[in-house]
PDB file of N, CA and C in Angstrom:
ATOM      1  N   UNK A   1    -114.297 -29.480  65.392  1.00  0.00           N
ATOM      2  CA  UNK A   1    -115.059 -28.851  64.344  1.00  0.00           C
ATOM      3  C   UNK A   1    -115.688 -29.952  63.487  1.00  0.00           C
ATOM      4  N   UNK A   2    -116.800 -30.107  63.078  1.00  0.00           N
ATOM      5  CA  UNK A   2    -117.885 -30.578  62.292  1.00  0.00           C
ATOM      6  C   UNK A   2    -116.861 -31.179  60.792  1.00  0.00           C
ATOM      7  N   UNK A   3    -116.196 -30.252  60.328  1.00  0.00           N
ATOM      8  CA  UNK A   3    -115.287 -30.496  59.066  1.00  0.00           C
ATOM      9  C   UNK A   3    -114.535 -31.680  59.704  1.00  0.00           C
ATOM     10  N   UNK A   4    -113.567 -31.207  60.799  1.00  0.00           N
ATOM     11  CA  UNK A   4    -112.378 -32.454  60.666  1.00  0.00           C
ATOM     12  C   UNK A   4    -113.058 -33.488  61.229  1.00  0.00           C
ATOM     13  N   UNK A   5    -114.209 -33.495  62.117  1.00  0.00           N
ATOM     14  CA  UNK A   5    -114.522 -34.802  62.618  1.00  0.00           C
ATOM     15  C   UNK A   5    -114.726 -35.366  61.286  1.00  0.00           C
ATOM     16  N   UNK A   6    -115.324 -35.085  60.377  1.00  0.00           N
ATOM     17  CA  UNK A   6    -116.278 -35.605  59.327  1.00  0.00           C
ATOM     18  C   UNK A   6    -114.649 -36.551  58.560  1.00  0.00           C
ATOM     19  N   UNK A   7    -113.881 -35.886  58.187  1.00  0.00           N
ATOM     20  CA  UNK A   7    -113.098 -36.178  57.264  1.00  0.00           C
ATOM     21  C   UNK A   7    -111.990 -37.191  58.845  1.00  0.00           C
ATOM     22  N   UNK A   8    -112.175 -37.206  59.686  1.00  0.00           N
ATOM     23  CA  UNK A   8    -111.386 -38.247  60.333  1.00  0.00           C
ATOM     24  C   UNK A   8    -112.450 -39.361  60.102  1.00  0.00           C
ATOM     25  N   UNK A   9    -113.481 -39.134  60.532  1.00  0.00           N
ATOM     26  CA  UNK A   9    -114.692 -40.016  60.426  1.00  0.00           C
ATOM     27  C   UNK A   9    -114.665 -41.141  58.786  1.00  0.00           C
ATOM     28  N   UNK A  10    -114.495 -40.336  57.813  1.00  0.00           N
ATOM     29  CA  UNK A  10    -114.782 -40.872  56.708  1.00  0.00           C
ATOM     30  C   UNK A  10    -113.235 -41.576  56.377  1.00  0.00           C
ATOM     31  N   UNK A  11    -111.710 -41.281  56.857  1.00  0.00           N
ATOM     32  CA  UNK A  11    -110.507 -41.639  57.036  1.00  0.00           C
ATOM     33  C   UNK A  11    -110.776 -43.100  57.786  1.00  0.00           C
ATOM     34  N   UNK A  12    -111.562 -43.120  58.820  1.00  0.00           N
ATOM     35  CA  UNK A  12    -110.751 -44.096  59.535  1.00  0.00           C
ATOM     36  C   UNK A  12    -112.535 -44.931  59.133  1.00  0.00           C
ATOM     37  N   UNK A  13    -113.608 -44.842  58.175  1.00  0.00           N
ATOM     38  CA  UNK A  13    -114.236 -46.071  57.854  1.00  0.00           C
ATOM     39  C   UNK A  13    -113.378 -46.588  56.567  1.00  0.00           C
ATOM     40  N   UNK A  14    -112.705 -45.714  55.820  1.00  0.00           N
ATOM     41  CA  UNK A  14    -112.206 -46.545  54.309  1.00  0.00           C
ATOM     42  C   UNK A  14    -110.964 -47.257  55.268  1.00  0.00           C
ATOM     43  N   UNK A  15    -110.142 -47.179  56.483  1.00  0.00           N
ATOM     44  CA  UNK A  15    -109.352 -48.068  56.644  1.00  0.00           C
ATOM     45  C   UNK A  15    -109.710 -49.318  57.407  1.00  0.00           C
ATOM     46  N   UNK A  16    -110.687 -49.369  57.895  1.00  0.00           N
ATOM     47  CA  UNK A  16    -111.626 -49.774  58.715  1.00  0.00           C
ATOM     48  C   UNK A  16    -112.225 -50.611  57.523  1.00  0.00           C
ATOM     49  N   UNK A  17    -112.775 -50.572  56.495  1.00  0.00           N
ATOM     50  CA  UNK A  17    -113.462 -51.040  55.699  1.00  0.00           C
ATOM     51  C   UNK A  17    -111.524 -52.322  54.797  1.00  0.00           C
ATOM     52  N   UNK A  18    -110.727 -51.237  54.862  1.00  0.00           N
ATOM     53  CA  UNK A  18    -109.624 -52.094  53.800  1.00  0.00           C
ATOM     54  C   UNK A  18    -109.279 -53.093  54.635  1.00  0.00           C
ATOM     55  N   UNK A  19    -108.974 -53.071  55.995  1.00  0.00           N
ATOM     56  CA  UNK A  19    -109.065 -54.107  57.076  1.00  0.00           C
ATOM     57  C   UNK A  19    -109.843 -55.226  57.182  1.00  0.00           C
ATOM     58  N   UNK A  20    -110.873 -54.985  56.653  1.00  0.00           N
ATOM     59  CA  UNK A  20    -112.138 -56.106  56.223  1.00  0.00           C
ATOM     60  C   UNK A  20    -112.176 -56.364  55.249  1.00  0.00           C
ATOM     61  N   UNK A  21    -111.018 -56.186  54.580  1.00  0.00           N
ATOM     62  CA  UNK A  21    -110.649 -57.009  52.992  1.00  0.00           C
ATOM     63  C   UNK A  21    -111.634 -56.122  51.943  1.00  0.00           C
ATOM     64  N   UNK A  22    -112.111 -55.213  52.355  1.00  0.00           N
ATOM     65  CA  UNK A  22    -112.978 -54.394  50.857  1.00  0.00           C
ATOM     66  C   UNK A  22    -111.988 -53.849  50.320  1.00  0.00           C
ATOM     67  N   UNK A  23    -111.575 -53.571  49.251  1.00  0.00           N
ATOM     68  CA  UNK A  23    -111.362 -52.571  48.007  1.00  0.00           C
ATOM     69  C   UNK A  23    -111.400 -51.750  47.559  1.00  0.00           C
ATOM     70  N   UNK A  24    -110.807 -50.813  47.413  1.00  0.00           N
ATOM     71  CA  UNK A  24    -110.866 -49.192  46.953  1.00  0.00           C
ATOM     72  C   UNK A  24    -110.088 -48.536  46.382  1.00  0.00           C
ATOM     73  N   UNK A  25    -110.340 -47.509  45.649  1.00  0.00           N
ATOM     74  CA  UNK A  25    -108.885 -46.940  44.766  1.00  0.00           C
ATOM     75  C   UNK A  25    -108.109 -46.648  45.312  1.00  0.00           C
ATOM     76  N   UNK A  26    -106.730 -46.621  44.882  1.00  0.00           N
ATOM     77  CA  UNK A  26    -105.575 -46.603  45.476  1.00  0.00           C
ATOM     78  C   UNK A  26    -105.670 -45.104  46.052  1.00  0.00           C
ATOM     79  N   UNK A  27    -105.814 -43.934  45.449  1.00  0.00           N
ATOM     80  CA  UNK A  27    -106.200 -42.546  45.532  1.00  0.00           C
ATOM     81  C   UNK A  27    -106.747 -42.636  46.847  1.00  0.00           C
ATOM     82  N   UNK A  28    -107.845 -43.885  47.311  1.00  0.00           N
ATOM     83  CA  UNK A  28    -108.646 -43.172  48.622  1.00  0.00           C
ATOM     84  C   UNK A  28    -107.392 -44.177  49.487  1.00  0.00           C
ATOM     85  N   UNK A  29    -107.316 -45.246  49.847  1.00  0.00           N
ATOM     86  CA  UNK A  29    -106.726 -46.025  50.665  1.00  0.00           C
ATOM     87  C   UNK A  29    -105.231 -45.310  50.725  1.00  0.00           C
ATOM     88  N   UNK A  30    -104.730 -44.240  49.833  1.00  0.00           N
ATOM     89  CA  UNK A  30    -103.483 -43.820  50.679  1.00  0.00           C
ATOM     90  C   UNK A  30    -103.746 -42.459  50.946  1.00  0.00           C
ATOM     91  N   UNK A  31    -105.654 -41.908  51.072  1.00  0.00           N
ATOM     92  CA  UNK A  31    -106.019 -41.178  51.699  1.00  0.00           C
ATOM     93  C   UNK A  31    -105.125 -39.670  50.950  1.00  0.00           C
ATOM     94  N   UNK A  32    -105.449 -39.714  49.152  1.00  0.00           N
ATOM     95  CA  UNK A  32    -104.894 -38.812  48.332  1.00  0.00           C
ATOM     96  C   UNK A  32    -106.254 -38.403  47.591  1.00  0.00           C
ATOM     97  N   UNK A  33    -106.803 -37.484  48.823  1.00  0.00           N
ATOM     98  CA  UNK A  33    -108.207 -36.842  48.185  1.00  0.00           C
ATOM     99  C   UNK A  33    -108.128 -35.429  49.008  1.00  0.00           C
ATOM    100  N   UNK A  34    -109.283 -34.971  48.483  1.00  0.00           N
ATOM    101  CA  UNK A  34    -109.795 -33.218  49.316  1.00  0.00           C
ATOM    102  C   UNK A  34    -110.983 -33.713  49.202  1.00  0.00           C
ATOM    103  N   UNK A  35    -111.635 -32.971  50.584  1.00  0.00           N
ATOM    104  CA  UNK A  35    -113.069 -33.317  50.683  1.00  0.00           C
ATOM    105  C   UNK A  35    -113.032 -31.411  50.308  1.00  0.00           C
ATOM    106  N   UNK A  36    -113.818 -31.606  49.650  1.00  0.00           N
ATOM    107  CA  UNK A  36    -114.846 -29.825  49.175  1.00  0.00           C
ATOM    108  C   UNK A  36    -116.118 -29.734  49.915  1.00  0.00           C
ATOM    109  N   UNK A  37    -116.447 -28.873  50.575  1.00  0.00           N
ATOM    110  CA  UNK A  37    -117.649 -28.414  51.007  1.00  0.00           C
ATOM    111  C   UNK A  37    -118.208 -26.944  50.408  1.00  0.00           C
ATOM    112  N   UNK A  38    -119.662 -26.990  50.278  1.00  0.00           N
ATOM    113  CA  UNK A  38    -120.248 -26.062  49.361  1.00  0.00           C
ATOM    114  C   UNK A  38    -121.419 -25.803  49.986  1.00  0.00           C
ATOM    115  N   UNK A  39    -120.969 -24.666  50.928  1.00  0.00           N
ATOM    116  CA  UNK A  39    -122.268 -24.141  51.905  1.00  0.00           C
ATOM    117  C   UNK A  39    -123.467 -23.487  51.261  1.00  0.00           C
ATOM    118  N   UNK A  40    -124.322 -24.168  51.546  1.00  0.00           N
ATOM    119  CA  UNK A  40    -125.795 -23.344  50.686  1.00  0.00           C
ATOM    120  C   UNK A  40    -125.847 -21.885  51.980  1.00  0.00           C
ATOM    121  N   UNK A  41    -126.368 -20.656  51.072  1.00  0.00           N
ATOM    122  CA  UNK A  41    -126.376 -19.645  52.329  1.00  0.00           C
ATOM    123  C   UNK A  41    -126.963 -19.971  53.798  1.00  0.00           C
ATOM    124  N   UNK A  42    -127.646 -20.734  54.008  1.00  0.00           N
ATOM    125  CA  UNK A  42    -127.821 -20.876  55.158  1.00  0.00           C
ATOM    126  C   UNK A  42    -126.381 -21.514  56.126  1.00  0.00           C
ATOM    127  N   UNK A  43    -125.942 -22.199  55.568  1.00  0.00           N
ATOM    128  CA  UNK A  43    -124.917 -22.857  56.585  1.00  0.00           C
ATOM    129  C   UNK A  43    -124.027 -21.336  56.579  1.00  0.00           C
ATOM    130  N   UNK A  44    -123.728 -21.169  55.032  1.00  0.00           N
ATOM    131  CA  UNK A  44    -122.586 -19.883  55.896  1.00  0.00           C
ATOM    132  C   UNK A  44    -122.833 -19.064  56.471  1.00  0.00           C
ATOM    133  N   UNK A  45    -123.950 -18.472  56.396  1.00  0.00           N
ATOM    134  CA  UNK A  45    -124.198 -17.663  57.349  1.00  0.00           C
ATOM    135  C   UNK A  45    -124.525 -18.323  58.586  1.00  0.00           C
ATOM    136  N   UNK A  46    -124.789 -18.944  58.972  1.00  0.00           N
ATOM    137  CA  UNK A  46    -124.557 -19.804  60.756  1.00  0.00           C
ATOM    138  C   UNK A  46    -123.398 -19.939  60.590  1.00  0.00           C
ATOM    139  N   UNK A  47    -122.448 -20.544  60.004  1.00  0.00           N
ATOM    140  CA  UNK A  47    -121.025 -20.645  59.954  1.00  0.00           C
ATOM    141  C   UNK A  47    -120.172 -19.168  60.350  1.00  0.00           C
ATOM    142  N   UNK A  48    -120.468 -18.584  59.471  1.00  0.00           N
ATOM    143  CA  UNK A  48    -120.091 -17.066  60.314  1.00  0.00           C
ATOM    144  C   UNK A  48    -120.265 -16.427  61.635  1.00  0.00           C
ATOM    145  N   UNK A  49    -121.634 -16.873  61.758  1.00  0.00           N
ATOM    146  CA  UNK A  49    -121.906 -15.972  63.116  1.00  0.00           C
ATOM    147  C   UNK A  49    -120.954 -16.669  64.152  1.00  0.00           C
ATOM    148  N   UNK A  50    -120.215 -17.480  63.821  1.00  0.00           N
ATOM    149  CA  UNK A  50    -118.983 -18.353  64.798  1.00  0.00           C
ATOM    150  C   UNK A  50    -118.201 -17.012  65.018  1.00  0.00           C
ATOM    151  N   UNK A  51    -118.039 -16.442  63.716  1.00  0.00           N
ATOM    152  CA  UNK A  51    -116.945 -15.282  63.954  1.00  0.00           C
ATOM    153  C   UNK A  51    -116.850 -13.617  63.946  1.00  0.00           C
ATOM    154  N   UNK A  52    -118.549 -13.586  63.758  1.00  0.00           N
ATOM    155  CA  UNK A  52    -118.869 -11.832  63.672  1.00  0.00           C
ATOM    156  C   UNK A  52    -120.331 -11.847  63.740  1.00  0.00           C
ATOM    157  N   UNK A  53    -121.038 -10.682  63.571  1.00  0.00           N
ATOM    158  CA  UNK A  53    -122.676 -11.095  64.035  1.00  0.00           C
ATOM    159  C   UNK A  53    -123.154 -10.499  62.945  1.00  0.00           C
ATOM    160  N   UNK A  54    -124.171 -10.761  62.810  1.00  0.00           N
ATOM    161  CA  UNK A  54    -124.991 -10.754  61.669  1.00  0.00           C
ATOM    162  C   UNK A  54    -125.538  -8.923  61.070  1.00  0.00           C
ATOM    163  N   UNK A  55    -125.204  -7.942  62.315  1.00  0.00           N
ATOM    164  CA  UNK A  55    -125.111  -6.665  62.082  1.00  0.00           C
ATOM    165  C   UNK A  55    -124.087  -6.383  61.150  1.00  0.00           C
ATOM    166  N   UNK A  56    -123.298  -6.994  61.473  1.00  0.00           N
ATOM    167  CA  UNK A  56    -121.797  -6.784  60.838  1.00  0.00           C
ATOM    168  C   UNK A  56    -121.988  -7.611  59.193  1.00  0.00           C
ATOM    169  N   UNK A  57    -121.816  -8.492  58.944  1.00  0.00           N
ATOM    170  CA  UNK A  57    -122.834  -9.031  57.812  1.00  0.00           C
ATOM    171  C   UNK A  57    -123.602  -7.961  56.796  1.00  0.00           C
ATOM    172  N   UNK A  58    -124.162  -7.380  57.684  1.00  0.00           N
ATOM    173  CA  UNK A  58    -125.619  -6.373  56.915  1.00  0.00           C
ATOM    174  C   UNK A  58    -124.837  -5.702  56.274  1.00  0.00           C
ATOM    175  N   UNK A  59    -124.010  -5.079  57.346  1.00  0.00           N
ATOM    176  CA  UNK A  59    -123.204  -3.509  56.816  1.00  0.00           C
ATOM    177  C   UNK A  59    -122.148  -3.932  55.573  1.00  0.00           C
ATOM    178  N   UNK A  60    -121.464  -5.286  55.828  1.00  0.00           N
ATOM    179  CA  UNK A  60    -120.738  -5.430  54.778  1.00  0.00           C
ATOM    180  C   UNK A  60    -121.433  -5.718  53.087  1.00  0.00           C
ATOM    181  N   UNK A  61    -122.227  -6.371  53.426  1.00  0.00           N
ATOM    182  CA  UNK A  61    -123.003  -7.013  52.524  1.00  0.00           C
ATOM    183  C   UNK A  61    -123.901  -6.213  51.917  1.00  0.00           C
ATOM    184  N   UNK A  62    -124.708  -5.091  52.562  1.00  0.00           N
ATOM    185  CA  UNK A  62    -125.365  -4.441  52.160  1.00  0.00           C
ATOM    186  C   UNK A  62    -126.772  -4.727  52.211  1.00  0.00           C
ATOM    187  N   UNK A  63    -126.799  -5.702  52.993  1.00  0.00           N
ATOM    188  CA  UNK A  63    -128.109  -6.479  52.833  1.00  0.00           C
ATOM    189  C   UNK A  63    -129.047  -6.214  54.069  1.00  0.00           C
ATOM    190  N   UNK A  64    -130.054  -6.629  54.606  1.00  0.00           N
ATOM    191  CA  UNK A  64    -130.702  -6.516  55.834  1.00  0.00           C
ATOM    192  C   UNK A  64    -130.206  -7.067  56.707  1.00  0.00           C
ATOM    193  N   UNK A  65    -130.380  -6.791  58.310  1.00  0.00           N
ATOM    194  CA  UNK A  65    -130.736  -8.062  59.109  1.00  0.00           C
ATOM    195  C   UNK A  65    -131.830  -8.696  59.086  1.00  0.00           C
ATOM    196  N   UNK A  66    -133.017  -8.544  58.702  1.00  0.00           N
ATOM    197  CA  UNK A  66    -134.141  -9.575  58.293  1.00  0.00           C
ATOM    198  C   UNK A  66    -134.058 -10.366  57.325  1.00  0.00           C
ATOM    199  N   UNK A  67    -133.372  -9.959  56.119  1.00  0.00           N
ATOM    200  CA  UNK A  67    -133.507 -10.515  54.868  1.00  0.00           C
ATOM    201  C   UNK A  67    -131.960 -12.098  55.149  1.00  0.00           C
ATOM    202  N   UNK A  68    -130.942 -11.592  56.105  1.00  0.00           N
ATOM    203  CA  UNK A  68    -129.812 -12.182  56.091  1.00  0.00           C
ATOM    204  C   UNK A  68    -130.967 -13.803  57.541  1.00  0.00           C
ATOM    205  N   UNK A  69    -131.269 -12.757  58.143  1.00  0.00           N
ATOM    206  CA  UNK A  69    -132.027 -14.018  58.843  1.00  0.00           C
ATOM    207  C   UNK A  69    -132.730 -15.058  58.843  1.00  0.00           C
ATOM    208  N   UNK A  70    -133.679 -14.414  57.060  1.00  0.00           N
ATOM    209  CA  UNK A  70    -134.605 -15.527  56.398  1.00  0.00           C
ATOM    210  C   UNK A  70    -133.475 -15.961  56.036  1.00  0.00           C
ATOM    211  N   UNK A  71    -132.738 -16.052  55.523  1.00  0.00           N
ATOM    212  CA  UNK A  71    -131.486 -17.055  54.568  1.00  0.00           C
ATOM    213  C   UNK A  71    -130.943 -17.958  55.646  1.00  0.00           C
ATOM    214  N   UNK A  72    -130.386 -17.498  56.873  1.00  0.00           N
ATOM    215  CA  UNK A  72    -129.886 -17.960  57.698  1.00  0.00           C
ATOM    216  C   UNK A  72    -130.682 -19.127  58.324  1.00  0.00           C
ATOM    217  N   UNK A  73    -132.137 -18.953  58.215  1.00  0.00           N
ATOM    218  CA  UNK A  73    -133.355 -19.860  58.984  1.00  0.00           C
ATOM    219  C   UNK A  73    -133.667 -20.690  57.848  1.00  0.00           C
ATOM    220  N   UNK A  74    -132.880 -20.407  56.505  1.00  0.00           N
ATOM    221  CA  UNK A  74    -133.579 -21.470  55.468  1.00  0.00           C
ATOM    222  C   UNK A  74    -135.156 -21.237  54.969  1.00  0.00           C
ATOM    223  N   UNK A  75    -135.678 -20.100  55.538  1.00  0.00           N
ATOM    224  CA  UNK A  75    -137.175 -19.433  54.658  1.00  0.00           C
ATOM    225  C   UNK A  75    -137.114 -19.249  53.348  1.00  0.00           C
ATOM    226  N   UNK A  76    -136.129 -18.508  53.463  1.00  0.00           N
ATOM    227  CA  UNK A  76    -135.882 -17.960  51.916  1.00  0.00           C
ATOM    228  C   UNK A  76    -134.337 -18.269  51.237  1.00  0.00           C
ATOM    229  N   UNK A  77    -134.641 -18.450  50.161  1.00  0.00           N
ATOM    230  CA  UNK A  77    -133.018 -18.978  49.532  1.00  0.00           C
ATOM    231  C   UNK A  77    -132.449 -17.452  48.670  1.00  0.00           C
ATOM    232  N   UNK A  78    -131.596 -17.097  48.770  1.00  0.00           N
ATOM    233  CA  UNK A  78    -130.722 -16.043  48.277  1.00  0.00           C
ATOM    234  C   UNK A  78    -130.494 -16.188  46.442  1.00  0.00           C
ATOM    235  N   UNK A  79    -131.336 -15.034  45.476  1.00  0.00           N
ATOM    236  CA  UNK A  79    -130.371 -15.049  44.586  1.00  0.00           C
ATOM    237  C   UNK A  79    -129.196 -14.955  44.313  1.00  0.00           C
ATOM    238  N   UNK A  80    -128.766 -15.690  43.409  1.00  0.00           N
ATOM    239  CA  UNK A  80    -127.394 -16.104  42.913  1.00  0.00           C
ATOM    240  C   UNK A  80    -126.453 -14.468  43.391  1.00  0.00           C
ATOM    241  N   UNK A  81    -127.398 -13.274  43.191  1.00  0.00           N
ATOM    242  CA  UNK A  81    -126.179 -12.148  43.085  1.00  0.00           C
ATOM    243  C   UNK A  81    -126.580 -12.194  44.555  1.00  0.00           C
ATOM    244  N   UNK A  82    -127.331 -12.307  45.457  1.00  0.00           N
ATOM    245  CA  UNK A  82    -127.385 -11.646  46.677  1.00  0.00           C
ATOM    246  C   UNK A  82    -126.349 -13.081  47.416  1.00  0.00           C
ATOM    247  N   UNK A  83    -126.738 -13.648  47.065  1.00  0.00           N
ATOM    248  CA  UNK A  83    -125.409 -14.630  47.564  1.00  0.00           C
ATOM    249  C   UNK A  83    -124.115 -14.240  47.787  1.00  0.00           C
ATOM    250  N   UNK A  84    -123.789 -13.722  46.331  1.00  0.00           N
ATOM    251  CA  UNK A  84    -122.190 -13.048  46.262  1.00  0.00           C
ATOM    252  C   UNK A  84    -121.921 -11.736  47.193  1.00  0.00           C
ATOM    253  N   UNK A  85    -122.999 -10.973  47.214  1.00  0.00           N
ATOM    254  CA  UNK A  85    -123.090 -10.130  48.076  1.00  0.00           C
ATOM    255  C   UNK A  85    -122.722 -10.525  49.564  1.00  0.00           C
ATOM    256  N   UNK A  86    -123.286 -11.791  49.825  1.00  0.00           N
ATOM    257  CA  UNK A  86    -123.087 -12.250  51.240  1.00  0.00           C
ATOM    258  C   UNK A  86    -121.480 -12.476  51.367  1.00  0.00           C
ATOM    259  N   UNK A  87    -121.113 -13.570  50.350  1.00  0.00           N
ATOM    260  CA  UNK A  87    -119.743 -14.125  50.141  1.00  0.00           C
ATOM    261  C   UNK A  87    -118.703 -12.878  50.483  1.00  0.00           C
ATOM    262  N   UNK A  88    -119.031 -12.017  49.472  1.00  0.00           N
ATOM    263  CA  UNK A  88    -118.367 -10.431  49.479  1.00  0.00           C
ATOM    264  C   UNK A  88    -118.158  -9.853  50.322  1.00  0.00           C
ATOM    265  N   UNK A  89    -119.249  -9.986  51.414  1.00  0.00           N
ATOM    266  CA  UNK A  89    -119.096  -8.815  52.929  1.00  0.00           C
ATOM    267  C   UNK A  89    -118.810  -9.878  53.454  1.00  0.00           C
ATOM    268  N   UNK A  90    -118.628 -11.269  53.810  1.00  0.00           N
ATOM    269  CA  UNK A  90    -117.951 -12.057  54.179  1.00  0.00           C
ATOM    270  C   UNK A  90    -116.389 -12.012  54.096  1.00  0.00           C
ATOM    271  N   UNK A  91    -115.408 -11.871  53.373  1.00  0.00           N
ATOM    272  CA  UNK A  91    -113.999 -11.293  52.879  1.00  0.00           C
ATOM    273  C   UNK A  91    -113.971 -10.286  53.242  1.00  0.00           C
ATOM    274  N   UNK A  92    -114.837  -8.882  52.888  1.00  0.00           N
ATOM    275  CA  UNK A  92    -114.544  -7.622  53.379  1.00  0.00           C
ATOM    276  C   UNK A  92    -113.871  -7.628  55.111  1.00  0.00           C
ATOM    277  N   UNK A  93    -114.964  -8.635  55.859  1.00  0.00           N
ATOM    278  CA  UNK A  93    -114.902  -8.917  57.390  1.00  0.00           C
ATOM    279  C   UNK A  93    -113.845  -9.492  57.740  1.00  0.00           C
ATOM    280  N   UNK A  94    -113.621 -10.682  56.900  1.00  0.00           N
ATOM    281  CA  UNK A  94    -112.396 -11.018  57.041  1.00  0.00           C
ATOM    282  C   UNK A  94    -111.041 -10.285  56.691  1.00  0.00           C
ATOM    283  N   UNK A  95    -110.768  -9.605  55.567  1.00  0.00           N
ATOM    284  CA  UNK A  95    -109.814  -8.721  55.500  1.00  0.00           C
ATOM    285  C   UNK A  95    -109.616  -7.678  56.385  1.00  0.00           C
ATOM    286  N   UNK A  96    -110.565  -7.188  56.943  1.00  0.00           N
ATOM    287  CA  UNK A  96    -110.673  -6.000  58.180  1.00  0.00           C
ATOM    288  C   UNK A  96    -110.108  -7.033  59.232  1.00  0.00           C
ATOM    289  N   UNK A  97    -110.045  -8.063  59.411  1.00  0.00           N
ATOM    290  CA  UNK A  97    -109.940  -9.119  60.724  1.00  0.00           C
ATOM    291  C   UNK A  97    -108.536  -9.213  60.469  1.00  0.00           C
ATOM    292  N   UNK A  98    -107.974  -9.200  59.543  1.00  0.00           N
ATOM    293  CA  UNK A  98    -106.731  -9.667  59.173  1.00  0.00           C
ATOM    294  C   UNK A  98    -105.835  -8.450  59.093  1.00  0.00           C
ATOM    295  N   UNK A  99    -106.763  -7.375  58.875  1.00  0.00           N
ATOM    296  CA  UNK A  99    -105.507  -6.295  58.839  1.00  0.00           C
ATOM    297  C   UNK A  99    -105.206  -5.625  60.016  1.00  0.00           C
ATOM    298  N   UNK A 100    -105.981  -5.898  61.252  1.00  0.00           N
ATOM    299  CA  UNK A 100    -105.795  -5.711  62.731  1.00  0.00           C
ATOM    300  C   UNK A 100    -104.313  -6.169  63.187  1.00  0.00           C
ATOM    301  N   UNK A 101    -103.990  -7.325  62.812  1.00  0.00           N
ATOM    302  CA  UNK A 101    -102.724  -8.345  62.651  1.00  0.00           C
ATOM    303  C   UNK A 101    -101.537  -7.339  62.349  1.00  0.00           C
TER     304      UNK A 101
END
């Protein structure tokens, strides 16, 4: 996955780098951080369709499949509330996924 490569990736240049005698806060060199990621709607919604399709999306969300597609293609950027809307039927999907379990 894109996440852990990234954060092995960025792990093994700060040791890679302390090996070559550079310097860094103690915090990163004993590797006592969180990397945060903050998907603009386009990534999450490609990020999702990993795990449900974009029909499914609509219905939760309330939103279109055209309107979820411009967001998804990066045409159009999502107001702040239609965002949450996305986020929202995003959890709904997931809680339905989870209560199958």
């Amino acid at each position: 996955m894109l996440k852990d490569d990234f954060e092995e990736s960025a792990r093994l240049h700060i040791q890679g780098c302390i090996a070559d005698g550079d310097t860094f806060p103690e915090y990163l060199a004993a590797g006592d951080y969180d990397i945060c990621y903050d998907l603009d709607a386009a990534a999450l919604i490609r990020n999702a369709g990993s795990y449900t399709t974009m029909s499914a999306i609509s219905r939760a969300s309330g939103i279109n499949q055209k309107q979820l597609s411009h967001y998804a293609n990066g045409v159009k950027r999502p107001r702040s509330a239609q965002l949450e809307r996305i986020k929202s039927g995003l959890h709904i999907i997931g809680s339905q996924l989870l209560a199958l379990c």
